[in-house]
Protein backbone atom coordinates (compact mmCIF):
# COMPACT_ATOMS: atom_id res chain seq x y z
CA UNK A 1 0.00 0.00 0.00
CA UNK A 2 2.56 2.31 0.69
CA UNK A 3 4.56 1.53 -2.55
CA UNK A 4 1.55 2.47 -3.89
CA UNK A 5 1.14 5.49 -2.54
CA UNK A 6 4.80 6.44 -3.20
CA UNK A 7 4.20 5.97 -7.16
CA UNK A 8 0.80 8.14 -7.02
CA UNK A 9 2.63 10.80 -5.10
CA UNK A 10 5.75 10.47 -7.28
CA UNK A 11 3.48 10.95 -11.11
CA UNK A 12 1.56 13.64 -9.41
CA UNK A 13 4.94 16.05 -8.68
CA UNK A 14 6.26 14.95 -12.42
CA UNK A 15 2.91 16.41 -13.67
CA UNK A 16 3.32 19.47 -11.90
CA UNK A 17 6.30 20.99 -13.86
CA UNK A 18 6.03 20.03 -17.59
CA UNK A 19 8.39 21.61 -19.47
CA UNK A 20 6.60 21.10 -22.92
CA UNK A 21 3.27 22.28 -21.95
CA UNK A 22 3.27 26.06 -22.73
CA UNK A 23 0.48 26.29 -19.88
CA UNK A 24 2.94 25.88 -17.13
CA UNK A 25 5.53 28.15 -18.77
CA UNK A 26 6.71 30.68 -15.84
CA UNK A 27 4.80 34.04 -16.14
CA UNK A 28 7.42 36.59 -16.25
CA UNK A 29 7.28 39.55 -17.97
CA UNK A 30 3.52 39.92 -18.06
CA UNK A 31 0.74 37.00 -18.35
CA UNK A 32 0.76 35.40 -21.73
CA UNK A 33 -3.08 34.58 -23.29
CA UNK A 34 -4.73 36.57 -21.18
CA UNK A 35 -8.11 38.36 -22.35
CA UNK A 36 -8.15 41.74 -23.28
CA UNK A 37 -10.28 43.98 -20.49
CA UNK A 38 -10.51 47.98 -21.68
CA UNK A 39 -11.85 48.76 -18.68
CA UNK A 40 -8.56 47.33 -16.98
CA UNK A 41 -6.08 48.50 -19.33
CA UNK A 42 -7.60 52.45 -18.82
CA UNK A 43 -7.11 51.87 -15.58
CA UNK A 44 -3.32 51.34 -15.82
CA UNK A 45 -0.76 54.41 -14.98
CA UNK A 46 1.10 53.77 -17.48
CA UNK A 47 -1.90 53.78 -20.59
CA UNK A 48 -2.85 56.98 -18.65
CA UNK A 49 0.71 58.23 -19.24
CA UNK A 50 0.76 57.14 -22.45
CA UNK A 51 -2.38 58.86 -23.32
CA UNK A 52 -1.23 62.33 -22.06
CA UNK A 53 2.41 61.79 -23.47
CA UNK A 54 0.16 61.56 -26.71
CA UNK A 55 -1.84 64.64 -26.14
CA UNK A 56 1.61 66.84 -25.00
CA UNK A 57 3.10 65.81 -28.27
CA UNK A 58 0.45 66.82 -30.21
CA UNK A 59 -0.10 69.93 -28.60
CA UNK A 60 3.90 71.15 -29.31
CA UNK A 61 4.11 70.07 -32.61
CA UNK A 62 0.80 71.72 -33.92
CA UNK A 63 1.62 74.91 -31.82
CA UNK A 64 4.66 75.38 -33.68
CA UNK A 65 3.38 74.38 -36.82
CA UNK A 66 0.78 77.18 -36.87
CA UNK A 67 2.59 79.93 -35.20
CA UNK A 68 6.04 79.13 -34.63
CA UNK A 69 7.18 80.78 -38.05
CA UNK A 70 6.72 84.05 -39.12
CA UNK A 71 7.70 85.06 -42.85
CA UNK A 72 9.77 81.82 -43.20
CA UNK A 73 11.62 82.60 -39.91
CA UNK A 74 11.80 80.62 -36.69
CA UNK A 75 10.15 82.53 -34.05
CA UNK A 76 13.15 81.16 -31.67
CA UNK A 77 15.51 83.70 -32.56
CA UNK A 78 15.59 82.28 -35.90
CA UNK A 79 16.74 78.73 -34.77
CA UNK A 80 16.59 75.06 -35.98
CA UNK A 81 14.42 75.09 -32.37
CA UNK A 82 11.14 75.15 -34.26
CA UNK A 83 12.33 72.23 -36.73
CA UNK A 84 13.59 69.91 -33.33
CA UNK A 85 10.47 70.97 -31.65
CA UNK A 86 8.38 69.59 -34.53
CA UNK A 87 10.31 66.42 -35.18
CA UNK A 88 10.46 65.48 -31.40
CA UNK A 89 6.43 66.28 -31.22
CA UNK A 90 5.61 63.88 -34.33
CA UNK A 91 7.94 60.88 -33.19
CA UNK A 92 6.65 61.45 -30.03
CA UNK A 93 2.91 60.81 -31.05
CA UNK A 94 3.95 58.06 -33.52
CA UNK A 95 5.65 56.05 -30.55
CA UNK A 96 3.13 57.01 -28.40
CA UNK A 97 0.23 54.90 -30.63
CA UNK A 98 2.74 52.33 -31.56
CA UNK A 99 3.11 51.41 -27.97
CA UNK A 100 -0.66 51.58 -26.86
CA UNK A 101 -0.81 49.50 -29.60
CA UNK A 102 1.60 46.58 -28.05
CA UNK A 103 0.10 47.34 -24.76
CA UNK A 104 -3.01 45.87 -25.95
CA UNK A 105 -1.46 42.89 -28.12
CA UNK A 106 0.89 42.07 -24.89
CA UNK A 107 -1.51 40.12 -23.01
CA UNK A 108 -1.83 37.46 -26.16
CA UNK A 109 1.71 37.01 -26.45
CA UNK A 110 3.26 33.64 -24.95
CA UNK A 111 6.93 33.90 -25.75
CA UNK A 112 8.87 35.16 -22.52
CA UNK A 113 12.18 35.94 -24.56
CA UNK A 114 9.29 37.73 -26.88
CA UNK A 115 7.84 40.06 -23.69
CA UNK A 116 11.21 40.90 -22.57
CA UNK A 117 12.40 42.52 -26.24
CA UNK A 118 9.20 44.47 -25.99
CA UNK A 119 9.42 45.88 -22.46
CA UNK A 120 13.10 46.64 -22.87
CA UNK A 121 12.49 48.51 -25.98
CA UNK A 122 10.10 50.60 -24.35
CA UNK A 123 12.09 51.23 -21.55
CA UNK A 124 14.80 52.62 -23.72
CA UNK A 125 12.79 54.45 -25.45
CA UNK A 126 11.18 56.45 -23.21
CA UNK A 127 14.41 57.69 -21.08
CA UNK A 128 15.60 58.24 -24.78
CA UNK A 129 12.68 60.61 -25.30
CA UNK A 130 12.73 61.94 -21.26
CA UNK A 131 16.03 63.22 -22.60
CA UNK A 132 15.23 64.37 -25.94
CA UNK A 133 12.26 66.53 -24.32
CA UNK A 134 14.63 67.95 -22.04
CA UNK A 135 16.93 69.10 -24.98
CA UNK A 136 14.40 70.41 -26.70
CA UNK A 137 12.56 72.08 -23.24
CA UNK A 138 16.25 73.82 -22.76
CA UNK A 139 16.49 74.56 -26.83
CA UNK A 140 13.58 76.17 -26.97
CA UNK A 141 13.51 78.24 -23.84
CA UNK A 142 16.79 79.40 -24.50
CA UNK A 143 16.29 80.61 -28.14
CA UNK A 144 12.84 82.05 -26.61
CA UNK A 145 14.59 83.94 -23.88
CA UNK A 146 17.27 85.42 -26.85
CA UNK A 147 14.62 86.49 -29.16
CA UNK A 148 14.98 90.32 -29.70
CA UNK A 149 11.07 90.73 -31.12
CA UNK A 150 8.94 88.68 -29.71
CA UNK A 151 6.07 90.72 -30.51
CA UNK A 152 5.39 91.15 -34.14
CA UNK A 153 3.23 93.68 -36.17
CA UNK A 154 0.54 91.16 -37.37
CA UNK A 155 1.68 88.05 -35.44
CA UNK A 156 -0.48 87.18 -32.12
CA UNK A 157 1.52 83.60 -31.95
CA UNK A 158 3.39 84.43 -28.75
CA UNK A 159 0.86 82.42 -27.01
CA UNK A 160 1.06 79.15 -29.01
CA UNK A 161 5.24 79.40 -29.10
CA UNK A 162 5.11 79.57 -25.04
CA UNK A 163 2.58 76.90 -24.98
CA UNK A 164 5.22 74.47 -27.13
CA UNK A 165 7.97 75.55 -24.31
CA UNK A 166 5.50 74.25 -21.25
CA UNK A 167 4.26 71.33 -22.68
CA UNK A 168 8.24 70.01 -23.90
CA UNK A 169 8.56 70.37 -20.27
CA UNK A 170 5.46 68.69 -19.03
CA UNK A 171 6.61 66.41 -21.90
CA UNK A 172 9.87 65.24 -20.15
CA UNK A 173 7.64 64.57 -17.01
CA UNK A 174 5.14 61.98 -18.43
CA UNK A 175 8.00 60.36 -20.36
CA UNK A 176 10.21 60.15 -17.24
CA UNK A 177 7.34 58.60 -15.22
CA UNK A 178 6.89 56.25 -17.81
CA UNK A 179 10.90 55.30 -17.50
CA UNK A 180 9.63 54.51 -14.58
CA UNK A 181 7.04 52.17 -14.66
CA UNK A 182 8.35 50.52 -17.53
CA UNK A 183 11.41 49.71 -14.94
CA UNK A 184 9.42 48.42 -12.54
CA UNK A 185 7.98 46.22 -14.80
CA UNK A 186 10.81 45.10 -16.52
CA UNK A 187 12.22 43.97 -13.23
CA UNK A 188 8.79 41.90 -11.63
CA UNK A 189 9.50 40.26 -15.25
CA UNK A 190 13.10 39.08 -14.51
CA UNK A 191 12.29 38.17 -10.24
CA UNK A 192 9.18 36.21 -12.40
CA UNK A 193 11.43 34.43 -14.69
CA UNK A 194 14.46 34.10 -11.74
CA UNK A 195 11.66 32.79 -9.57
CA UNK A 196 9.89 30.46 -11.75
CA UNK A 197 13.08 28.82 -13.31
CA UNK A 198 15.12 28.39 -10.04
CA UNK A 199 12.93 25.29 -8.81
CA UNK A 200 14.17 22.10 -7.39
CA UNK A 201 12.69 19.45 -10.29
CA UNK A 202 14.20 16.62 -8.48
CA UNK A 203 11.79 15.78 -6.27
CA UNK A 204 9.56 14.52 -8.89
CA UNK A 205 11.70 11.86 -9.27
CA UNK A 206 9.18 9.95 -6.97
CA UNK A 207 12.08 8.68 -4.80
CA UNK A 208 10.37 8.78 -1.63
CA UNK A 209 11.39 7.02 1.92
CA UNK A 210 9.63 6.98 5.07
CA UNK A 211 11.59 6.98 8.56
CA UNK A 212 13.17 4.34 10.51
CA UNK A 213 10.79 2.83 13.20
CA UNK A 214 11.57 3.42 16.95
CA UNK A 215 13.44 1.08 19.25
CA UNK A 216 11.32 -1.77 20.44
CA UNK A 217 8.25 -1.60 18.09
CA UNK A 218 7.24 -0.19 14.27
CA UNK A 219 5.10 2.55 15.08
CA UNK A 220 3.78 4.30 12.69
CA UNK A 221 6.56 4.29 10.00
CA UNK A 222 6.80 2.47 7.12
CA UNK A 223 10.19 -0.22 7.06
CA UNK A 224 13.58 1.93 5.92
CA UNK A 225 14.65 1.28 2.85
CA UNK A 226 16.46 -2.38 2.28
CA UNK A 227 15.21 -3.93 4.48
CA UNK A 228 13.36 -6.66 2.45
CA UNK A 229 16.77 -7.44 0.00
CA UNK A 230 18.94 -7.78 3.85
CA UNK A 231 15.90 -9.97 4.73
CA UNK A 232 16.37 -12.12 1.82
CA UNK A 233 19.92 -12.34 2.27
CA UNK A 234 19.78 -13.41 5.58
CA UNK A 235 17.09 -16.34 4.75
CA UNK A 236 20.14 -17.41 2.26
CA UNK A 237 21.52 -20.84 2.81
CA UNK A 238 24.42 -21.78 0.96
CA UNK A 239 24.41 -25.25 -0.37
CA UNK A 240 26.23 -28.08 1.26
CA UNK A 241 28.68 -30.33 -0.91
């Protein structure tokens, strides 16, 4: 009976941990086939925070667009501050969607090595934009400050070109935070993965041995382990010539 139960205790732990079934593969980096829930994913700080990175960019780039030249001229002292500010504004929105986009897709991909390339790009990414936006917050407020006319017969843009300035900088706010959540999630994924692949798979092995009975009596533990082959030897006769 108790070999029996040895065997059934020893198939159940080898069908705990199976390797090749991608059910029981660790979940690191994120849960892998998991339905999408909008409700959820709104609720997320860093979809909010992509969201208004989204909005910022859009905001800077269309400001300057519509009144950050005047006659052909940069209204930053005649900079390249209006072409960085516009460049910066549309990647930013571009990356922005691409990203909300993957956000969504992540839960229905499986692959951990697949998870980790996507989390790590965004994570360099967005301290490569937090610095970009700071460039371009210093740029622009510094070619702003230098301007000689800032009013101009005809031109009521000073509004819109100040607007670009504050929103770079609220810009390198909502890009840093998301540095920072994409960190934080970037390193649950590896204590996941560490966590999930440090396991001790030998003790499905089903080799299983119950204690030595006390002095003077069996008890309640099963016979130690030999006993029956010492038993047989002992019941050995040799022949006699």
């Amino acid at each position: 009976m108790s070999s029996v139960k040895i065997l059934f205790i020893g198939k159940i732990k080898k069908e705990a941990y199976n390797p090749m079934n991608p059910s029981m593969e660790p979940q690191a980096f994120g849960a892998g086939r998991a339905p999408f829930d909008p409700i959820d994913f709104i609720k997320k700080p860093q979809s909010i925070l992509r969201i208004v990175s989204w909005v910022f960019a859009i905001i800077v780039f269309a400001c300057i667009a519509q009144e950050g030249y005047i006659n052909n001229v940069c209204r930053y002292n005649g900079s390249s501050a209006c072409g960085y500010g516009t460049a910066i504004g549309v990647l930013a929105f571009l990356l922005s969607m691409a990203f909300t986009v993957l956000d969504i897709y992540f839960p229905n991909i499986s692959n951990v090595s697949h998870r980790k390339v996507i989390i790590l790009t965004e994570l360099v990414t967005s301290i490569i934009f937090t610095l970009f936006w700071f460039i371009g917050f210093c740029f622009m407020a510094d070619q702003w400050r230098v301007e000689p006319a800032k009013d101009q017969p005809g031109w009521n843009g000073r509004n819109d070109v100040q607007a670009a300035i504050a929103f770079a900088f609220f810009s390198i706010l909502s890009w840093g935070a998301m540095s920072f959540f994409t960190f934080r999630r970037y390193r649950a994924g590896l204590s996941n993965l560490f966590s999930s692949s440090y396991e001790d798979h030998s003790a499905g092995t089903g080799q299983t041995y119950g204690g030595y009975p006390p002095v003077g009596g069996t008890g309640s533990f099963s016979q130690p382990p030999f006993t029956a082959t010492q038993q047989a030897q002992s019941n050995y006769q040799p022949p006699t010539y």
